[in-house]
N, C-alpha and C. Protein backbone atom coordinates (compact mmCIF):
# COMPACT_ATOMS: atom_id res chain seq x y z
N UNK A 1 13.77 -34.41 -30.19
CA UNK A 1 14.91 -33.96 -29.43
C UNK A 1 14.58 -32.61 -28.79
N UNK A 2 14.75 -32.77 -27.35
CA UNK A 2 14.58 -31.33 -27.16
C UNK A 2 15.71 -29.98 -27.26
N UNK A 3 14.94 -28.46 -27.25
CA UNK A 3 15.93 -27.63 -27.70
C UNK A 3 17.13 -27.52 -26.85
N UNK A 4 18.20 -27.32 -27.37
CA UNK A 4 19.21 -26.72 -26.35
C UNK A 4 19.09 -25.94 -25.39
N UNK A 5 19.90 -25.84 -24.18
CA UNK A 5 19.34 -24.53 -23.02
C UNK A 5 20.23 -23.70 -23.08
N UNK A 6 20.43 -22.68 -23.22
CA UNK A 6 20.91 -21.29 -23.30
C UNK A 6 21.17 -21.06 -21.90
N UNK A 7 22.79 -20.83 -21.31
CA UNK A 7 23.22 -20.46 -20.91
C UNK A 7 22.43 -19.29 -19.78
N UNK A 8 22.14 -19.22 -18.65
CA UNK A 8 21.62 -17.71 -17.95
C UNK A 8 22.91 -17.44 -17.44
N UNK A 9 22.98 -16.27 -17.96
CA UNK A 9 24.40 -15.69 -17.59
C UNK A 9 23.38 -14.69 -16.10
N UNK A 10 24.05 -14.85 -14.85
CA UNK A 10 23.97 -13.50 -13.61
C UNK A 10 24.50 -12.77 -13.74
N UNK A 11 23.61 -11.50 -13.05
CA UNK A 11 23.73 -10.52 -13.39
C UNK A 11 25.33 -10.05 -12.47
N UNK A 12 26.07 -9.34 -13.07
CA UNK A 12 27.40 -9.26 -12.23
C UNK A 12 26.82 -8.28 -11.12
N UNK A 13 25.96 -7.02 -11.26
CA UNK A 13 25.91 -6.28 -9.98
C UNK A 13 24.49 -6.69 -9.96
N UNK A 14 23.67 -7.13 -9.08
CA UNK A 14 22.73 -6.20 -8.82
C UNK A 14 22.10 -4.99 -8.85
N UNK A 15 21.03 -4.51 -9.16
CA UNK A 15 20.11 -3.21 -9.28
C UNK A 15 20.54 -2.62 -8.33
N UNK A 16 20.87 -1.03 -8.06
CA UNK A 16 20.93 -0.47 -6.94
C UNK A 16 19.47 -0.18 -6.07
N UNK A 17 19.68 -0.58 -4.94
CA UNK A 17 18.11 0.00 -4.18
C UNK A 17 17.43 1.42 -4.30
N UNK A 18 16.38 1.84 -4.57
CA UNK A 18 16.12 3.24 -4.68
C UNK A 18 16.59 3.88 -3.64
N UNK A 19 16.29 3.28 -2.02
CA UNK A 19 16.86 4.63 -1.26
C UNK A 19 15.55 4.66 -0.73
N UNK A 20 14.35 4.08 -1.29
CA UNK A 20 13.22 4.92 -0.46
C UNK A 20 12.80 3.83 0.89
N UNK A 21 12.71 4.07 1.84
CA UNK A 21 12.66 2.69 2.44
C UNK A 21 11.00 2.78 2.88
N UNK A 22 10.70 1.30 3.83
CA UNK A 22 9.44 1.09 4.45
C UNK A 22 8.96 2.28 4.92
N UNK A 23 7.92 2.69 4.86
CA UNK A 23 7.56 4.11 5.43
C UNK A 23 6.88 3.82 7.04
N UNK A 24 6.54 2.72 7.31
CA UNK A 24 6.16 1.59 9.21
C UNK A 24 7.87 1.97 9.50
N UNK A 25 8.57 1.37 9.15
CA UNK A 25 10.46 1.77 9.79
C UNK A 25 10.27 2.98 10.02
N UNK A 26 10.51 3.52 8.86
CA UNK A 26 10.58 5.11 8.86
C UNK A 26 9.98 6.08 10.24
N UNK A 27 8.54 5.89 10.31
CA UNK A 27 7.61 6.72 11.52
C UNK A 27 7.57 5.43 12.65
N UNK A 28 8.46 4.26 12.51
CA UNK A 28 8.44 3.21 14.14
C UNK A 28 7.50 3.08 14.07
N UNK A 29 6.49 3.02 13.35
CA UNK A 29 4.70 2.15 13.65
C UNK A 29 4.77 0.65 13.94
N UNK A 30 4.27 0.44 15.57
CA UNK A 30 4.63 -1.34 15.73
C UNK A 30 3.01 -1.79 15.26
N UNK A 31 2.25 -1.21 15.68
CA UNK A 31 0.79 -1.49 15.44
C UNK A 31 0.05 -0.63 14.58
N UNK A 32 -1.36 -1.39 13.41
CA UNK A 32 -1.75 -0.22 13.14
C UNK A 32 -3.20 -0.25 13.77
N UNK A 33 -3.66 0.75 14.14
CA UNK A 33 -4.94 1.09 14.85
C UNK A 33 -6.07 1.59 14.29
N UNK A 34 -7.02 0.59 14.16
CA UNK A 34 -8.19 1.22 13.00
C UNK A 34 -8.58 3.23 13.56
N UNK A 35 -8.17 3.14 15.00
CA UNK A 35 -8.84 4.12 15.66
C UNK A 35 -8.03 5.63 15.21
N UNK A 36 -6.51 5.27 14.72
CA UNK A 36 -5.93 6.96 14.19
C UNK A 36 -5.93 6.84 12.95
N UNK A 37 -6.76 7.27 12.86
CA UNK A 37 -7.41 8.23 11.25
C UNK A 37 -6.49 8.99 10.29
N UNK A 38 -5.32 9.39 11.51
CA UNK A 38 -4.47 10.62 10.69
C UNK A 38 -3.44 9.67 9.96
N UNK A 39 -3.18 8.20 10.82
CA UNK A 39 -2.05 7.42 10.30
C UNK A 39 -2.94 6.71 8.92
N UNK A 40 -4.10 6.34 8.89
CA UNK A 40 -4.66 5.86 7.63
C UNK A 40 -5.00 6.72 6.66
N UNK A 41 -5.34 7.61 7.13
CA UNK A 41 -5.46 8.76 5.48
C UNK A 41 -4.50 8.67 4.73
N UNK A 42 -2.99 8.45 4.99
CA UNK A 42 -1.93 8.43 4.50
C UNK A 42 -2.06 7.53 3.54
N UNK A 43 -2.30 6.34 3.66
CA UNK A 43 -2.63 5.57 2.32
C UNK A 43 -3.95 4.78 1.84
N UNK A 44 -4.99 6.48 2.12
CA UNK A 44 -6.17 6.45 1.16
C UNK A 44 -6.01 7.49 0.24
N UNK A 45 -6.80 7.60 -0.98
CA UNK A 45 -6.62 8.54 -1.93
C UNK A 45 -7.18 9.46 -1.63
N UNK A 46 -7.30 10.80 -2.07
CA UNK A 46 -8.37 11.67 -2.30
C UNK A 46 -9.44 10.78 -2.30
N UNK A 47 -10.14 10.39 -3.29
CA UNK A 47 -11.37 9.79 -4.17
C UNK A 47 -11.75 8.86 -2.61
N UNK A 48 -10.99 8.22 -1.96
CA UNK A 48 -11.06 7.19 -0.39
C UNK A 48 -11.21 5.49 -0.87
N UNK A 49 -10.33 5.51 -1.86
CA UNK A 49 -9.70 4.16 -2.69
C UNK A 49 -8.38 3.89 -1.72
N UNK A 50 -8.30 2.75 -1.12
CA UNK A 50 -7.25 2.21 -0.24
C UNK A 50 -6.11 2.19 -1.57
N UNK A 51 -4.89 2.66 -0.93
CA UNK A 51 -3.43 3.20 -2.25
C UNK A 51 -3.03 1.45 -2.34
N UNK A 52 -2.32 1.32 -3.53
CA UNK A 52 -1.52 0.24 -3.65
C UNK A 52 -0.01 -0.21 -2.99
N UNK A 53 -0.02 -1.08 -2.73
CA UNK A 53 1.54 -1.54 -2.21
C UNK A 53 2.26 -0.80 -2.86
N UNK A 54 1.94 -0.83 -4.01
CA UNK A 54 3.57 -0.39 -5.43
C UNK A 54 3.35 1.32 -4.64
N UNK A 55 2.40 2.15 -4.58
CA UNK A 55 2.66 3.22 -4.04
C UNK A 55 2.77 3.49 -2.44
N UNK A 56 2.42 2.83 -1.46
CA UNK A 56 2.57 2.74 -0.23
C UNK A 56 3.96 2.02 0.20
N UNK A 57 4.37 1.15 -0.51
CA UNK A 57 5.67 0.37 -0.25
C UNK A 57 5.73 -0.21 1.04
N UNK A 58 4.70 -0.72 1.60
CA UNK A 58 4.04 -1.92 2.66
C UNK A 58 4.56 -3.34 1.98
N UNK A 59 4.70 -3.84 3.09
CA UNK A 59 5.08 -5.41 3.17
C UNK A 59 3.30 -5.85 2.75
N UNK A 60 3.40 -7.06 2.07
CA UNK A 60 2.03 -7.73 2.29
C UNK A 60 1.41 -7.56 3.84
N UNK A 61 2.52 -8.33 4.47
CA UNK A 61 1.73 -8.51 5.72
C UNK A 61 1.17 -7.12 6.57
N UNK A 62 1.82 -5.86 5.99
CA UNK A 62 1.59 -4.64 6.32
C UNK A 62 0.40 -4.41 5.78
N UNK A 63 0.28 -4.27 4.55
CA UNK A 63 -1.03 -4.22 3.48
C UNK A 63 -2.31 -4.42 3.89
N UNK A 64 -2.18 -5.91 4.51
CA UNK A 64 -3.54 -6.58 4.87
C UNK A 64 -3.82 -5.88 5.62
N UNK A 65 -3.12 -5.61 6.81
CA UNK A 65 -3.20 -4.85 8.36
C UNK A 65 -3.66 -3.72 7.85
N UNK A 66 -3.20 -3.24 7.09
CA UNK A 66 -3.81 -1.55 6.96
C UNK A 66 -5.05 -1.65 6.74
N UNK A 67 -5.56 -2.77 5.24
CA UNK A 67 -6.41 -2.45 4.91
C UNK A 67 -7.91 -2.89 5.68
N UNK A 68 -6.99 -3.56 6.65
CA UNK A 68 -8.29 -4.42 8.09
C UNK A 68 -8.61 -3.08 8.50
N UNK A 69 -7.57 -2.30 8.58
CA UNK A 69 -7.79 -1.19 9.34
C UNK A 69 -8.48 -0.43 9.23
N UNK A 70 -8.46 0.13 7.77
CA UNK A 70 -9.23 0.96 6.70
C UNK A 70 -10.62 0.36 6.93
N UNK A 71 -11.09 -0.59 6.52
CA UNK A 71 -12.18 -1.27 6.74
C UNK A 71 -12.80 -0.94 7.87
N UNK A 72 -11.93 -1.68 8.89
CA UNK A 72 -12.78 -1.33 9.98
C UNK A 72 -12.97 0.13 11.01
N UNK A 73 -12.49 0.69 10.38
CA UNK A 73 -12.55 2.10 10.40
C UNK A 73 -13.86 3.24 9.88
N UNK A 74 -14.26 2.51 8.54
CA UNK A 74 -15.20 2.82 7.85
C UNK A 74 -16.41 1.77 8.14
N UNK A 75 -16.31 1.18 8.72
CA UNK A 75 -17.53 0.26 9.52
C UNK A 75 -18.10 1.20 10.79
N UNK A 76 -16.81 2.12 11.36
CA UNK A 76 -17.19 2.71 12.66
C UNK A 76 -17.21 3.95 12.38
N UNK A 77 -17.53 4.52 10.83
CA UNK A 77 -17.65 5.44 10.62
C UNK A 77 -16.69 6.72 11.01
N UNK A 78 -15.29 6.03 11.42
CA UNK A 78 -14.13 7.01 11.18
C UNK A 78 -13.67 7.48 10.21
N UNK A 79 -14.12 6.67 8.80
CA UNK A 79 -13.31 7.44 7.54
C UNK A 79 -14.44 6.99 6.69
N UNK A 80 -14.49 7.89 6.09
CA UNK A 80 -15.48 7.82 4.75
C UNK A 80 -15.26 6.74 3.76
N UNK A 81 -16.96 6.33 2.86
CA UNK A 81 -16.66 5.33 1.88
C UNK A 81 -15.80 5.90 0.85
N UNK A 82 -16.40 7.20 0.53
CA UNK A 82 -16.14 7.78 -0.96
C UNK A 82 -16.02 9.54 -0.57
N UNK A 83 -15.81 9.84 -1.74
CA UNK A 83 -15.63 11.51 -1.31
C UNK A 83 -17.34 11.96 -1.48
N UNK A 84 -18.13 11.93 -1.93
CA UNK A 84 -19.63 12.15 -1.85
C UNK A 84 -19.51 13.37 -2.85
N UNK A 85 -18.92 13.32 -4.12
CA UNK A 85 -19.10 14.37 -4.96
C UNK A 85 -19.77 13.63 -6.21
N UNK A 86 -20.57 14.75 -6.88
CA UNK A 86 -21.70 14.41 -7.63
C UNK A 86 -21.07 14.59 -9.10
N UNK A 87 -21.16 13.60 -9.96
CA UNK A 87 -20.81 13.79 -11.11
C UNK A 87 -21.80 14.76 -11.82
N UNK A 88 -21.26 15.70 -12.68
CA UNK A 88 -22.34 16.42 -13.06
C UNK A 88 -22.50 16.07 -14.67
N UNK A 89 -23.39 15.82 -15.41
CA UNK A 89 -23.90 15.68 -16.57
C UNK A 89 -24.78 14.45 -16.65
N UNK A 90 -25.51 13.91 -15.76
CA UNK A 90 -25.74 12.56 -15.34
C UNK A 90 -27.07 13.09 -14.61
């Protein structure tokens, strides 16, 4: 016999939204352009590790685009692989 199903009770409110919105809305970015550097630094790290969605708050379909961007940016030698600092004890 299978188990009984337990009731899913909904949630009466919904979560409130943080408030922080798309940051593309925010600055009107319709396109992103491997060629401005100043708009992609924004979500590379220090270290030049492409940032995560959860911290960039990009749509997927934003994400990819950036990170085509990023890429091909660093193919044309607009933005660096890495920061080029030397670990020392090694």
């Amino acid at each position: 016999m299978a188990p009984a199903r337990r009731d899913r009770k909904a949630r009466p409110n919904p979560p409130p939204a943080s408030g922080r919105g798309c940051p593309h809305h925010e600055a009107r970015i319709t396109y992103i352009d491997y060629k401005d550097t100043n708009l992609l630094r924004k979500f590379i790290s220090d270290r030049g590790k492409i940032r995560s969605r959860r911290v960039t708050r990009l749509t997927v379909q934003q994400q990819k685009a950036m990170a085509r961007a990023v890429k091909n940016a660093r193919e044309t030698a607009l933005l660096p692989y890495g920061t080029g600092t030397v670990r020392a004890g090694r």
